[in-house]
C-alpha atoms as a PDB file:
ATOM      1  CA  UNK A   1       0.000   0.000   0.000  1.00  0.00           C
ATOM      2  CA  UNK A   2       2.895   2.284   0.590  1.00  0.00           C
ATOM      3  CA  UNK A   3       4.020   2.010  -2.671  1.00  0.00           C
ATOM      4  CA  UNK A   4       1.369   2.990  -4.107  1.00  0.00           C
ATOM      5  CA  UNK A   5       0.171   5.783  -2.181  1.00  0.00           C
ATOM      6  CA  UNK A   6       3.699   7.318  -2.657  1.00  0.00           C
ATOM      7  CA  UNK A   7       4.838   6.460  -5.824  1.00  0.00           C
ATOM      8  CA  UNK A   8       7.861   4.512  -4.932  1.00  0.00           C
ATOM      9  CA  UNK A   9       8.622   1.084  -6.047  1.00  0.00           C
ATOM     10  CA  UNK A  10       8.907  -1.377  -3.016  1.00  0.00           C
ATOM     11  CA  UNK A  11      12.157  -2.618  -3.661  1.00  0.00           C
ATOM     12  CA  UNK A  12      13.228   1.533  -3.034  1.00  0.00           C
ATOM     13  CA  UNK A  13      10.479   1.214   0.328  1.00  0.00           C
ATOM     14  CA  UNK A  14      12.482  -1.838   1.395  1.00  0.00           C
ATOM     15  CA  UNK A  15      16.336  -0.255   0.884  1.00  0.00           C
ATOM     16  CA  UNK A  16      15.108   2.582   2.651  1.00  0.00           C
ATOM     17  CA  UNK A  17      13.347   0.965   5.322  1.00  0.00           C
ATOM     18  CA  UNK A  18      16.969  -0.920   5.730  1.00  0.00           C
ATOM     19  CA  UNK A  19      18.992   1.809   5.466  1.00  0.00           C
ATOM     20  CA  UNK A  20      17.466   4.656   7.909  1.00  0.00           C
ATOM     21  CA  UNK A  21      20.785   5.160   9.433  1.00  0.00           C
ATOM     22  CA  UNK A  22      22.661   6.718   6.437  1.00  0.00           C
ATOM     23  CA  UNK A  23      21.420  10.310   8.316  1.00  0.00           C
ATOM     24  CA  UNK A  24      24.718  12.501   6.544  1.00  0.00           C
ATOM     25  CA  UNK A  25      23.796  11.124   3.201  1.00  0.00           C
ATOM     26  CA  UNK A  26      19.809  11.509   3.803  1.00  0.00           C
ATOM     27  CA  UNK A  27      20.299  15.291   5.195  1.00  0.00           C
ATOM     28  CA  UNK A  28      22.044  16.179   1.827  1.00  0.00           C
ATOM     29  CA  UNK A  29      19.509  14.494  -0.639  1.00  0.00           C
ATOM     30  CA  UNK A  30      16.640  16.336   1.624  1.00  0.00           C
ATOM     31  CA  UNK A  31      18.260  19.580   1.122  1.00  0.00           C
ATOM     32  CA  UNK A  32      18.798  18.548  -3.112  1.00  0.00           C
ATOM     33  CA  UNK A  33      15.170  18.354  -2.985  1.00  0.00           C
ATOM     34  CA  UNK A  34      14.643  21.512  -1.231  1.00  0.00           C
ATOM     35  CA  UNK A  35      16.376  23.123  -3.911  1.00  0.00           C
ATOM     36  CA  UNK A  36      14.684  21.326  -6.742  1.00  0.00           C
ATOM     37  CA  UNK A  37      11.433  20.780  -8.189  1.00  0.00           C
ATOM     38  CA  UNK A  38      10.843  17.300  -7.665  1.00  0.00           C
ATOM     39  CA  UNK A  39       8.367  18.364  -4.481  1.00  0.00           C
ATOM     40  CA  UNK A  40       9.373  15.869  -1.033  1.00  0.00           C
ATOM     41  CA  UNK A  41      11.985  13.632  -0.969  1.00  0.00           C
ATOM     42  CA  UNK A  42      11.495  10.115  -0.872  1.00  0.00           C
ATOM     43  CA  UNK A  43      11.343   9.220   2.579  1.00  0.00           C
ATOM     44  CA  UNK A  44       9.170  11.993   3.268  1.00  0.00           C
ATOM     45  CA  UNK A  45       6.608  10.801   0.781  1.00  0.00           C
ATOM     46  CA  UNK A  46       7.076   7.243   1.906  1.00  0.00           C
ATOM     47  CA  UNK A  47       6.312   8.596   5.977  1.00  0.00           C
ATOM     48  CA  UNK A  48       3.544  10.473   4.180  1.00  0.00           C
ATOM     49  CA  UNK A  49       1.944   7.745   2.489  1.00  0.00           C
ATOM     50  CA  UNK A  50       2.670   5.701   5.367  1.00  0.00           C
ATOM     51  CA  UNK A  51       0.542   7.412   7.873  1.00  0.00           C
ATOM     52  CA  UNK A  52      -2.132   7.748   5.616  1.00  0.00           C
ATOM     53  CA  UNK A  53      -2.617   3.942   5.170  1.00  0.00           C
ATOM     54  CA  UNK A  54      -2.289   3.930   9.099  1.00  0.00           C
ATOM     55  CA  UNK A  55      -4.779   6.631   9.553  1.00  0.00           C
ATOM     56  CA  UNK A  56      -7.400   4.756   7.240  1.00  0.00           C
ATOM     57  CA  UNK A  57      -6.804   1.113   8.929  1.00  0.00           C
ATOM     58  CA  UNK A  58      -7.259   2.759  12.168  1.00  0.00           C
ATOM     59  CA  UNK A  59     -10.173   4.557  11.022  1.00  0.00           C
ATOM     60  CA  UNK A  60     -11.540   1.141   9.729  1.00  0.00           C
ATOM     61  CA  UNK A  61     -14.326  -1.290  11.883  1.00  0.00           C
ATOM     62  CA  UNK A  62     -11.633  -3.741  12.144  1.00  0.00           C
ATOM     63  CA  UNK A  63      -9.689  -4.129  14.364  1.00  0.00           C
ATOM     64  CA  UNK A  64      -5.461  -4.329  13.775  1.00  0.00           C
ATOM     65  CA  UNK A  65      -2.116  -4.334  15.221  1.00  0.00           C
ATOM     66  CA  UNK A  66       0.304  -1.891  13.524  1.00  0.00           C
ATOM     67  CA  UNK A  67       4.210  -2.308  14.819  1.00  0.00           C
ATOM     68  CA  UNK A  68       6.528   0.512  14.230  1.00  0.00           C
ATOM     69  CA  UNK A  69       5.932   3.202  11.616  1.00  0.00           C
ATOM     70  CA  UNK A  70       5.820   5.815  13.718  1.00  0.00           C
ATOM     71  CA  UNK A  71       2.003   4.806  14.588  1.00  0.00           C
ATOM     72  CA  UNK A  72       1.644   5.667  18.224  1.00  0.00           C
ATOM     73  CA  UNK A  73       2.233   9.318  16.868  1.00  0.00           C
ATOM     74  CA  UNK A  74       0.218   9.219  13.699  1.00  0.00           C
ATOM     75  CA  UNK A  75      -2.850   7.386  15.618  1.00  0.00           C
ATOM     76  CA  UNK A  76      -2.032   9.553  18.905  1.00  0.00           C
ATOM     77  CA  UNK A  77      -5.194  11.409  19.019  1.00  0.00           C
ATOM     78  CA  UNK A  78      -7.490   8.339  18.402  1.00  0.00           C
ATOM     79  CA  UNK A  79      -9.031   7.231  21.262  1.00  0.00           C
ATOM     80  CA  UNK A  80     -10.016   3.894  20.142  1.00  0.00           C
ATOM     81  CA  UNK A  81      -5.864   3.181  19.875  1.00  0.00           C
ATOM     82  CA  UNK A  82      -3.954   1.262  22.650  1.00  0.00           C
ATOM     83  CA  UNK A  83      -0.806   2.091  22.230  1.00  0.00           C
ATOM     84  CA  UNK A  84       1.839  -0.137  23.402  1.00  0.00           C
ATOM     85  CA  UNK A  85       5.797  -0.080  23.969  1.00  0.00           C
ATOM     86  CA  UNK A  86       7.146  -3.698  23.927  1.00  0.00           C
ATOM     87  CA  UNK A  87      11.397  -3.710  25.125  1.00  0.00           C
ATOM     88  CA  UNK A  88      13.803  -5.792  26.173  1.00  0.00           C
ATOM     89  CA  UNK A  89      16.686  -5.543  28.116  1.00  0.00           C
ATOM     90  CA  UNK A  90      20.052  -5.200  25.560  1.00  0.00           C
ATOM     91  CA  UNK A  91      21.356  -8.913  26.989  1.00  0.00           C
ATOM     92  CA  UNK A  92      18.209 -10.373  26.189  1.00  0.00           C
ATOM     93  CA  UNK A  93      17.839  -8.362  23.059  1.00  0.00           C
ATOM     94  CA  UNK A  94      21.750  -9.782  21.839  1.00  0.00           C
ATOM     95  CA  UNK A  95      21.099 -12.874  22.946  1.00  0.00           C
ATOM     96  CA  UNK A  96      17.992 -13.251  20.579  1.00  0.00           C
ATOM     97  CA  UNK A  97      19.829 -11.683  17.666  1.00  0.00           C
ATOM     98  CA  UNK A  98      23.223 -14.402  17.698  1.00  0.00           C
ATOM     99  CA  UNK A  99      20.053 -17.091  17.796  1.00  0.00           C
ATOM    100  CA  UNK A 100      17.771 -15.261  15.163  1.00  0.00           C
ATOM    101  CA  UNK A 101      20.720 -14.093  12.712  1.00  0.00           C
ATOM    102  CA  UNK A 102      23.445 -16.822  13.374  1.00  0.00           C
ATOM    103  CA  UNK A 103      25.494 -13.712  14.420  1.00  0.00           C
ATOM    104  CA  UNK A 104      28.817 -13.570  16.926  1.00  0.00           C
ATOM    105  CA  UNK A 105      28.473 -11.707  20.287  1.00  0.00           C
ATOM    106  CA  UNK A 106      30.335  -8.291  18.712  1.00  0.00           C
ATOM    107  CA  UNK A 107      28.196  -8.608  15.528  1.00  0.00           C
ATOM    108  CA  UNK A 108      25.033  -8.863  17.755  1.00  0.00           C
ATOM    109  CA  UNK A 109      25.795  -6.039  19.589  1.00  0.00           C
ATOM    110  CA  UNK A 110      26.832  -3.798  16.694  1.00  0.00           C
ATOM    111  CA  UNK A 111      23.698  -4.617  14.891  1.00  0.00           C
ATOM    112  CA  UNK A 112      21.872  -3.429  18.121  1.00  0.00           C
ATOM    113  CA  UNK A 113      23.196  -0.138  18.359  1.00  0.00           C
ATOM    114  CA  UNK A 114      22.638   0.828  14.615  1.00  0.00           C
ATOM    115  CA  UNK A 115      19.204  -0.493  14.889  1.00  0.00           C
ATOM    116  CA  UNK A 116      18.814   1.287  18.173  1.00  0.00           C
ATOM    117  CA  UNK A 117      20.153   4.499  16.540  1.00  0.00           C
ATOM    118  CA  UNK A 118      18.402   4.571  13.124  1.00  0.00           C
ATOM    119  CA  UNK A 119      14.676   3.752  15.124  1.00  0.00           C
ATOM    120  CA  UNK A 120      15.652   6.949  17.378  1.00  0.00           C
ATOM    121  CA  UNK A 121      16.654   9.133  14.478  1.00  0.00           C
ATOM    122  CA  UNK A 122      13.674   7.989  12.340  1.00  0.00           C
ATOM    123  CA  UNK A 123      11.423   8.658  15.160  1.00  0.00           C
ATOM    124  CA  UNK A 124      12.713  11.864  16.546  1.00  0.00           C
ATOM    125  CA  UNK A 125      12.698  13.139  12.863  1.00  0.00           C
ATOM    126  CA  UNK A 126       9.309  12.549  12.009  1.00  0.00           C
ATOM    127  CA  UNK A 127       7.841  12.775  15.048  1.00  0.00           C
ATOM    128  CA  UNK A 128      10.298  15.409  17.157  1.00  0.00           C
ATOM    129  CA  UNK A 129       9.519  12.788  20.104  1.00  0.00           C
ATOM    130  CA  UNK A 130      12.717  10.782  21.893  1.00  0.00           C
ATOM    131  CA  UNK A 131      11.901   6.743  20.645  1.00  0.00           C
ATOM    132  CA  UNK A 132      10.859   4.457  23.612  1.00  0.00           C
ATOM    133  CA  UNK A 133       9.587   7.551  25.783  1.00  0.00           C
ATOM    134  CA  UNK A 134       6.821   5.956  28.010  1.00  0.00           C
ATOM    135  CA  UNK A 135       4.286   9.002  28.305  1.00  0.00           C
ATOM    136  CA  UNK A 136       2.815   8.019  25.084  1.00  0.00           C
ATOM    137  CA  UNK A 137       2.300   4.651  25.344  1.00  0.00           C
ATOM    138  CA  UNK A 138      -1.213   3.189  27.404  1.00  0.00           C
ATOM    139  CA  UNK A 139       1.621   0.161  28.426  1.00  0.00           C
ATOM    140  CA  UNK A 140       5.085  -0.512  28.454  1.00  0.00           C
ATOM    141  CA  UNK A 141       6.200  -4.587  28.372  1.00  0.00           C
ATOM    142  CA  UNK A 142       9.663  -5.995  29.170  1.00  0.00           C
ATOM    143  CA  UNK A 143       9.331  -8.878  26.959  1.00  0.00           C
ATOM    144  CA  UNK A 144      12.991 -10.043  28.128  1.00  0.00           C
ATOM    145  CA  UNK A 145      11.698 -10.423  31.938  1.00  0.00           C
ATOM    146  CA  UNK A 146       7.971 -11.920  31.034  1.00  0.00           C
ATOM    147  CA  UNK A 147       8.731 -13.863  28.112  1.00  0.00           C
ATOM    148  CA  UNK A 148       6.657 -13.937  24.767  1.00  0.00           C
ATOM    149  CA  UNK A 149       3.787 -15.458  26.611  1.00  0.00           C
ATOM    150  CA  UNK A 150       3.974 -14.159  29.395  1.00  0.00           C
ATOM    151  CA  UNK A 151       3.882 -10.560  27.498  1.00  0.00           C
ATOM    152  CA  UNK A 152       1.140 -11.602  25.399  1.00  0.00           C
ATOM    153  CA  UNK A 153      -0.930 -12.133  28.713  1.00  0.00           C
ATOM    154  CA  UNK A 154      -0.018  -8.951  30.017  1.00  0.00           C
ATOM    155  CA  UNK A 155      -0.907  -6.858  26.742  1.00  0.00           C
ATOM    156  CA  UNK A 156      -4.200  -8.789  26.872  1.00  0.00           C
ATOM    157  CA  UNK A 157      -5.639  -8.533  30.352  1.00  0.00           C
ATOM    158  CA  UNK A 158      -4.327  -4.742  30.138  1.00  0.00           C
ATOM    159  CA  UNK A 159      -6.385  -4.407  26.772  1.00  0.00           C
ATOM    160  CA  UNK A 160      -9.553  -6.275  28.485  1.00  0.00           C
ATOM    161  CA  UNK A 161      -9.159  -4.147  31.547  1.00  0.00           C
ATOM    162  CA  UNK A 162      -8.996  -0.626  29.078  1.00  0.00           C
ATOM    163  CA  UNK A 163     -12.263  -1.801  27.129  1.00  0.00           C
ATOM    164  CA  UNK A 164     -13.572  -2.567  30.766  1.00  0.00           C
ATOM    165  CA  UNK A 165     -13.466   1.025  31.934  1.00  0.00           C
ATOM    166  CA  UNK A 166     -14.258   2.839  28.382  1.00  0.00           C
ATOM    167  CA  UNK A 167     -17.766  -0.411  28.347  1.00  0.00           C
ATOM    168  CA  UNK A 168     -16.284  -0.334  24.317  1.00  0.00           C
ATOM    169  CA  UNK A 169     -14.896  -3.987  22.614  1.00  0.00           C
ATOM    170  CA  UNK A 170     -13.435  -3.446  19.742  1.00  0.00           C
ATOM    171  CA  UNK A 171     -11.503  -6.775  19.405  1.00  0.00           C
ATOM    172  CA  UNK A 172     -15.440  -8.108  19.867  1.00  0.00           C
ATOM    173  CA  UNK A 173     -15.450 -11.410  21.089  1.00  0.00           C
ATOM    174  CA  UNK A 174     -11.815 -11.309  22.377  1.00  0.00           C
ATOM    175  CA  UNK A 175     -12.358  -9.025  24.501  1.00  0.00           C
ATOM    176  CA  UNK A 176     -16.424  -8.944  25.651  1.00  0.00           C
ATOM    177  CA  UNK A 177     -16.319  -9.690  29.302  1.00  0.00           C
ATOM    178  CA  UNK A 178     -17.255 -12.885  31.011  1.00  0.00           C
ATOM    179  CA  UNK A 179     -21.017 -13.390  32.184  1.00  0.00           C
END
């Protein structure tokens, strides 16, 4: 959907996507763009069409899950959106990586703090917000200390509990309440 809303092909979404972290090389094509009369750069239009896709799914009677994409800030006036911060502490985090990727303990870690630094940059740019600040998330979940089920339970009951107090169910019959 991205794609198409911005024009780009997704090959181009996916190199981006990738390659956030480039921030020298991205400043310089912005400011080409400034300067030209091509209209916004790329990434801009991707963000762009980006959070208009989010905006209409969230919009939507369904109900979804939307991870990353700068969505807690695009969806941060809806009140039908629970939004949700899900971390890990950085052993757990490099621990899963070596598994996941087949990566040694340096590569692990060097992968962690370029993907730490390219979300923060990403975020902070379009949003002007620090990544991983709690005041606009509903929840915040270790995943590291309560596991994948064990965060799963938490993310539910706290969902249950928020539909409790609003009386709305939007995930219908996941969330109606026992009678």
């Amino acid at each position: 959907m991205a794609a198409q809303e911005s024009g780009l092909s997704l090959d181009y979404i996916n190199q981006m996507e990738q390659h956030m972290s480039r921030e020298i090389v991205y400043d310089l094509r912005t400011a080409s763009y400034a300067l030209s009369n091509e209209g916004l750069p790329p990434e801009e239009r991707l963000f762009a069409a980006q959070a208009a896709i989010i905006r209409r799914i969230g919009a939507g009677d369904e109900s979804c899950v939307i991870m990353g994409r700068c969505a807690d800030y695009v969806l941060y006036d809806d009140p039908n959106c629970f939004r949700i911060f899900i971390h890990a502490i950085p052993e757990a985090r490099k621990a899963r990586l070596k598994v996941q990727y087949g990566l040694s303990d340096e590569q692990a870690q060097i992968q962690m703090q370029n993907t730490d630094a390219s979300r923060a940059r990403h975020y902070k740019h379009f949003t002007g917000r620090n990544y991983g600040s709690q005041q606009y998330y509903h929840l915040g979940v270790d995943s590291s200390q309560l596991g994948t089920d064990g965060a799963v339970q938490v993310i539910m009951d706290s969902i249950r509990l928020w539909c409790d107090v609003r009386g709305t169910y939007p995930l219908h019959t996941l969330m109606q309440p026992e009678k």
